[in-house]
Protein backbone atom coordinates (compact mmCIF):
# COMPACT_ATOMS: atom_id res chain seq x y z
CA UNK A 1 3.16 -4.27 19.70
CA UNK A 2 4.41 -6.81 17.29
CA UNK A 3 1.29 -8.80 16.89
CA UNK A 4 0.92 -8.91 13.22
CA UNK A 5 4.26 -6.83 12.30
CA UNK A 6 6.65 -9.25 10.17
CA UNK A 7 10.43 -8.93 10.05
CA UNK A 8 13.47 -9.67 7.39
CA UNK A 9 13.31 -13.37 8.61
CA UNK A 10 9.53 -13.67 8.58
CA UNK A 11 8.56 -12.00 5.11
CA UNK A 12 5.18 -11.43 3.79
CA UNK A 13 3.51 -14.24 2.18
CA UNK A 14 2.44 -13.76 -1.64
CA UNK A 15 -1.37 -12.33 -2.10
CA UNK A 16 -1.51 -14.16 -5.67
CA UNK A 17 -3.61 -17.12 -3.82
CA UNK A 18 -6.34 -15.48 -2.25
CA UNK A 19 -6.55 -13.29 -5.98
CA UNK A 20 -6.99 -16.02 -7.29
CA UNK A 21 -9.26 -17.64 -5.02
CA UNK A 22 -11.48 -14.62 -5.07
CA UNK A 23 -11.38 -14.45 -9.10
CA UNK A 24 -12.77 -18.16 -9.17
CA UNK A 25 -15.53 -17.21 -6.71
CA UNK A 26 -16.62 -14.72 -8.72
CA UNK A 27 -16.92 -16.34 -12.11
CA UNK A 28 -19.03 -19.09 -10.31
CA UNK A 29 -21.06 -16.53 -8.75
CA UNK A 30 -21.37 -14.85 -12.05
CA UNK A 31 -22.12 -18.13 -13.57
CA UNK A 32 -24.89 -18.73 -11.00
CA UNK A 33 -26.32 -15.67 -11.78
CA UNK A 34 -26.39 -13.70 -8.44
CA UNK A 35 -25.09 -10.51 -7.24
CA UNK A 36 -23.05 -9.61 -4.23
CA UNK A 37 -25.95 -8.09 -2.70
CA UNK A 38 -27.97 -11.82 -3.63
CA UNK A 39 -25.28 -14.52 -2.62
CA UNK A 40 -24.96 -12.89 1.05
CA UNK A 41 -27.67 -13.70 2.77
CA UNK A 42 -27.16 -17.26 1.18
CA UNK A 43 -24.02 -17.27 2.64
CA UNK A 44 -24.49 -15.78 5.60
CA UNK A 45 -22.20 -13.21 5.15
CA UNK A 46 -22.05 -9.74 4.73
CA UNK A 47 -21.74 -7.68 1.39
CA UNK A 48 -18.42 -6.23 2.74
CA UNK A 49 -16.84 -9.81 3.45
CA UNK A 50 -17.88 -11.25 0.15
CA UNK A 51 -16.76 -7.93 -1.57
CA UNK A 52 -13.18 -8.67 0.43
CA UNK A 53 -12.79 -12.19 -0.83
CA UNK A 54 -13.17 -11.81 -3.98
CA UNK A 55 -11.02 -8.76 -4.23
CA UNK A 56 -8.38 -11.31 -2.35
CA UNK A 57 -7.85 -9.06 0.67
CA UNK A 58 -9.51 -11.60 2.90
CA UNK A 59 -8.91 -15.04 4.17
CA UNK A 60 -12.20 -17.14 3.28
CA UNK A 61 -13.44 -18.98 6.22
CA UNK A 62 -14.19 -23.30 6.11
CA UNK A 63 -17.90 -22.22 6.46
CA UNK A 64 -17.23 -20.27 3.40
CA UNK A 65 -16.23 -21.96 1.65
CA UNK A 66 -18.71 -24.91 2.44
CA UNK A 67 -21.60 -22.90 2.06
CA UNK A 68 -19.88 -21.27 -1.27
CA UNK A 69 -19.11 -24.36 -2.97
CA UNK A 70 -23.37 -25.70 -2.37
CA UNK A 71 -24.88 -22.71 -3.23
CA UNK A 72 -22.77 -21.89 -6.20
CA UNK A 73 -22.61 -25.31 -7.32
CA UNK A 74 -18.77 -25.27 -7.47
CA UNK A 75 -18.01 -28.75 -8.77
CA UNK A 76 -15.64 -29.34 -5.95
CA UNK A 77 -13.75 -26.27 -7.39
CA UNK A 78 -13.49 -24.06 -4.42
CA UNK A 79 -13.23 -26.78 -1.43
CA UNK A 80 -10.12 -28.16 -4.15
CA UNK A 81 -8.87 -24.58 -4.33
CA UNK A 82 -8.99 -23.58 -0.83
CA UNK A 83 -6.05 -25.86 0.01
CA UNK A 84 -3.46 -24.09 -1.48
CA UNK A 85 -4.62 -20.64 -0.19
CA UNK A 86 -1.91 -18.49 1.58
CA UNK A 87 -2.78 -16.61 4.18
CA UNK A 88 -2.56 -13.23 5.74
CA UNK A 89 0.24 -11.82 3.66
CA UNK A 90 1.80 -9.18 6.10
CA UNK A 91 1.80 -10.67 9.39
CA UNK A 92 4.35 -12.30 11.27
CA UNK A 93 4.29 -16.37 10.76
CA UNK A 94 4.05 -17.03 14.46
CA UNK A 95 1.04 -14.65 14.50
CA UNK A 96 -0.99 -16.34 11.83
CA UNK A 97 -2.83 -18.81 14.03
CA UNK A 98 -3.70 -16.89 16.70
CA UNK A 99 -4.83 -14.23 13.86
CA UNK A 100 -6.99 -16.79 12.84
CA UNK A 101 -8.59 -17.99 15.61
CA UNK A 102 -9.11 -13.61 16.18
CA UNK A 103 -11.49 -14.08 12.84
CA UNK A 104 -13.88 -16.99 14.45
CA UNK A 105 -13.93 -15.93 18.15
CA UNK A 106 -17.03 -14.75 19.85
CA UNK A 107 -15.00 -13.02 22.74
CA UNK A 108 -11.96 -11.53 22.73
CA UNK A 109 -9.98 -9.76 25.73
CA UNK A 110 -6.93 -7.73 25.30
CA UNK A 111 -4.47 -5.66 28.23
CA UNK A 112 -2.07 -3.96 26.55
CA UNK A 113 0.50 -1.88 28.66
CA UNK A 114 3.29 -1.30 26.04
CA UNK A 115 1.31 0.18 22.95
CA UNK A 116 -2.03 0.80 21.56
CA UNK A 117 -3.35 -2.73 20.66
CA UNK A 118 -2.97 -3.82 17.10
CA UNK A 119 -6.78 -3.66 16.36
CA UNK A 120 -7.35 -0.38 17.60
CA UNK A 121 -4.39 1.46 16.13
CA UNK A 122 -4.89 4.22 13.03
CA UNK A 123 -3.13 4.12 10.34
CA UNK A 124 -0.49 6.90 11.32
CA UNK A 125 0.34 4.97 14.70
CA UNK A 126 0.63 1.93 12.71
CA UNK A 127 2.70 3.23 10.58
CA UNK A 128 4.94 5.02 12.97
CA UNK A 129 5.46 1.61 14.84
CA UNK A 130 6.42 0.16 11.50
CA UNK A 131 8.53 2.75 10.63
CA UNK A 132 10.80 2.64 14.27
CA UNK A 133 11.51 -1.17 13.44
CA UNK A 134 14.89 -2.55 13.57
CA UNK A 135 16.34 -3.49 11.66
CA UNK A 136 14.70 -0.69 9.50
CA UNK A 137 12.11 -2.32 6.88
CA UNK A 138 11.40 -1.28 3.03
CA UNK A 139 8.88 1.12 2.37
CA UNK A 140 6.76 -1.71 0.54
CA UNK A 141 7.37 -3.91 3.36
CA UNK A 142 5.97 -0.66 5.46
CA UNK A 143 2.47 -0.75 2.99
CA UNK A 144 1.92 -4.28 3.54
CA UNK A 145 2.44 -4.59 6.96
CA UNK A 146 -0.33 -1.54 6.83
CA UNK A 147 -2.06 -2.97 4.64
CA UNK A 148 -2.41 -6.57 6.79
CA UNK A 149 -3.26 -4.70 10.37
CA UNK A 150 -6.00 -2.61 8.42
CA UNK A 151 -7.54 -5.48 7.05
CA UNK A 152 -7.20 -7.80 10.43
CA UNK A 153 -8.94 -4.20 11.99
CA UNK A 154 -11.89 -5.14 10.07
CA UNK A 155 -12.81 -7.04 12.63
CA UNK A 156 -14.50 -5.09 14.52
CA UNK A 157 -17.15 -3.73 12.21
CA UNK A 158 -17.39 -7.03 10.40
CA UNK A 159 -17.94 -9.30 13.54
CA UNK A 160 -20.86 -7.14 15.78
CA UNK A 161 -21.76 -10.22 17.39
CA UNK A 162 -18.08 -10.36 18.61
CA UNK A 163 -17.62 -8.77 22.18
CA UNK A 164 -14.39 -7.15 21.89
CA UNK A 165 -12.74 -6.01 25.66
CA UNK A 166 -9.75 -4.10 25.59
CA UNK A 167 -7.79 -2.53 28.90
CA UNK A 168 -5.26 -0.17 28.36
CA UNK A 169 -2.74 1.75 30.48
CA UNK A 170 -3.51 5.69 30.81
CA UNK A 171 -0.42 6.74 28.81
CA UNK A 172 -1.83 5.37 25.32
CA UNK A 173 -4.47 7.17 23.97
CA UNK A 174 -6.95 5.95 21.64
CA UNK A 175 -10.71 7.13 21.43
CA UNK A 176 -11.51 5.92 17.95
CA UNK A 177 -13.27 2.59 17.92
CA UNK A 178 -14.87 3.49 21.68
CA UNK A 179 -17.92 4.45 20.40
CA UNK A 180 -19.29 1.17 19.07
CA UNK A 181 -21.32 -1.73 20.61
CA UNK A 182 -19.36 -4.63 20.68
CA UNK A 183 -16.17 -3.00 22.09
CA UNK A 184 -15.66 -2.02 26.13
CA UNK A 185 -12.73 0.01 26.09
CA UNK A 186 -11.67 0.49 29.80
CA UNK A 187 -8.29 2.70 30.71
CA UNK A 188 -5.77 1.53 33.49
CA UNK A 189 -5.20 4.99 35.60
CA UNK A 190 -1.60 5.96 36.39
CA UNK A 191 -2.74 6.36 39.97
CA UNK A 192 -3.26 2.53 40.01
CA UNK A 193 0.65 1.32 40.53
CA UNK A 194 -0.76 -1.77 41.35
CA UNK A 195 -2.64 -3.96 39.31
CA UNK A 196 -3.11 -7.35 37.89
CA UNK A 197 -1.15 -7.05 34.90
CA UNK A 198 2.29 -6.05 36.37
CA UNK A 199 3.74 -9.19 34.65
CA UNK A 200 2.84 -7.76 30.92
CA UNK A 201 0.07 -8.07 28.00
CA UNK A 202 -2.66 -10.42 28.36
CA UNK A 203 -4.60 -11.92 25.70
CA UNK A 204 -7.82 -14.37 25.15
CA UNK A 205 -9.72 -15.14 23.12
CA UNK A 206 -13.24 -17.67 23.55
CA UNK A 207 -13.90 -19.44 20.19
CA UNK A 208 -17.34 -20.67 18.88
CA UNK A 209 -16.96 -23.91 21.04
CA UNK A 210 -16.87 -21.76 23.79
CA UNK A 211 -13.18 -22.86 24.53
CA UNK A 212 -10.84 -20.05 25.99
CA UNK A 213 -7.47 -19.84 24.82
CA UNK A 214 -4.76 -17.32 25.35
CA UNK A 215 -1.85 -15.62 23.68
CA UNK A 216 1.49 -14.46 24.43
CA UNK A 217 3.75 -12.66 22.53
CA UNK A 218 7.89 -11.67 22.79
CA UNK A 219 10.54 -9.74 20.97
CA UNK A 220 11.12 -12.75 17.95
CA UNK A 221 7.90 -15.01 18.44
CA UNK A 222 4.87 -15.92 19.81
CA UNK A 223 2.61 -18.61 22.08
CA UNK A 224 -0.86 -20.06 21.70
CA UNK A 225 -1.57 -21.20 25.10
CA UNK A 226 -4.38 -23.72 25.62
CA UNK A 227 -3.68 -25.14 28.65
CA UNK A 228 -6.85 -24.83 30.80
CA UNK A 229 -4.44 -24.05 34.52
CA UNK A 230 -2.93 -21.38 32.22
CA UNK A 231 -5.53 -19.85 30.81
CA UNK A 232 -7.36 -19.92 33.87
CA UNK A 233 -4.61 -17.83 35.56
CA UNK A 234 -4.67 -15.88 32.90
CA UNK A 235 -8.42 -15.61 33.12
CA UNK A 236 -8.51 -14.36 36.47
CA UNK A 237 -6.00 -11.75 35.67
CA UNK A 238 -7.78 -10.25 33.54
CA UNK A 239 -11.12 -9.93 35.51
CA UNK A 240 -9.06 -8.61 38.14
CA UNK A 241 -7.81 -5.90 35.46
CA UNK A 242 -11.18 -5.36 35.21
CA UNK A 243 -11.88 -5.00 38.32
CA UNK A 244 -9.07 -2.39 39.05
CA UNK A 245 -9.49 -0.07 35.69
CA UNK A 246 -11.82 2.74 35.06
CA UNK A 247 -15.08 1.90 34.01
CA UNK A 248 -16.06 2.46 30.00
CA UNK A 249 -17.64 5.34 30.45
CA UNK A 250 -15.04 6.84 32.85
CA UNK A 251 -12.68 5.48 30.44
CA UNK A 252 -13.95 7.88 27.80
CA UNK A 253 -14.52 10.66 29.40
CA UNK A 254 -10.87 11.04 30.88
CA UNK A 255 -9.78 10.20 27.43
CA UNK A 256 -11.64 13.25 25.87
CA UNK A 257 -10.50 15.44 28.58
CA UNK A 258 -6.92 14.22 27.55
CA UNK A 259 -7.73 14.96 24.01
CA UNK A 260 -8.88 18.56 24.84
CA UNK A 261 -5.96 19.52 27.11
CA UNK A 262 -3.71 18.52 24.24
């Protein structure tokens, strides 16, 4: 999958902004005199997320910044600031808006019949994808593509109010993230030849306005699709998918006996 994989035409975006972002957060929260530990709650965000931004390794939110700039007493600074942030170094430019739409939705559905999706790949899967590329990409390029889909992965623990679906076919293997709450992971059986998703990956996504919006994604780009006839098809695909896959907890349990025959 090339969902957040960036090529010799689409390089990675400088970091320097979000540092920099981060760094100025800091001093004011400094200034304010709270810690980490103090300003969440405030912010209402978690340790880890304000930890992230002001390391620069994460993409500050508008409510973030909103809530940042009151509670810190920012002058203006940070709203000012947040302008000229750059975002998601590492991913592919026709990625970045449906990556961050990914970081405010409240549901998000994902068939994948080509590779293990983005979100739930390790880091050696990752990085054997990267590595197969062509044309072939520098080793730097490698660690920040890495880099990028770890960080975007961070979605799942960070968001536990998020109900994450995912339907995969048989063949791809991945048992790692099944275990917590706010992810269904349901496997497509080889015996099913016919299913829904015959015509390819399927993506959606509800945001906090409760619209539904889908995503589609080729060799050299991608497409936010937001028209409610599509998205509806797409919609009843995917419930169909549903439908026709394993259940979670058959899911898993053919997936460990996979694991243990291997």
């Amino acid at each position: 999958m090339a969902d957040n994989t960036g090529s010799t035409n689409n390089a990675p975006e400088s970091s320097e902004s979000l540092k920099t972002f981060g760094a100025v957060v800091k001093v004011f929260r400094e200034r304010a005199g709270y810690t980490q530990e103090q300003l969440a709650p405030l912010l209402r965000y978690s340790v880890q997320t304000l930890a992230s931004i002001e390391q620069g390794r994460r993409f500050p939110q508008r409510e973030y910044v909103e809530r940042a700039e009151e509670v810190l007493e920012a002058f203006g600074v940070l709203r000012a600031a947040a302008k000229y942030l750059v975002r998601k170094p590492g991913l592919a430019a026709w990625f970045k808006q449906w990556a961050a739409l990914e970081e405010q939705a409240i549901s998000l559905c994902s068939y994948e019949c080509r590779l293990i999706p983005g979100l739930l790949q390790t880091a050696r899967y990752a990085r054997a994808v990267f590595e197969s590329g062509v044309p072939p990409l520098a080793d730097e390029q490698i660690e920040i593509q890495l880099t990028a889909r770890q960080e975007r992965q961070r979605l799942l623990r960070d968001r536990p109010n998020t109900a994450f679906s995912f339907i995969v076919e048989e063949a791809l293997f991945v048992l790692e993230c099944a275990g917590l709450r706010n992810i269904e992971l349901q496997i497509m059986p080889l015996v099913q030849e016919h299913h829904a998703g015959l015509n390819g990956p399927i993506r959606l996504l509800e945001t906090p306005d409760h619209e539904w919006l889908g995503y589609s994604e080729g060799q050299r780009g991608g497409l936010l699709i937001c028209d409610r006839k599509d998205v509806s098809v797409l919609q009843m695909r995917y419930a169909k998918l549903r439908s026709q896959a394993l259940t979670p907890e058959d899911s898993v349990s053919l997936l460990r006996q996979i694991r243990g025959a291997l």
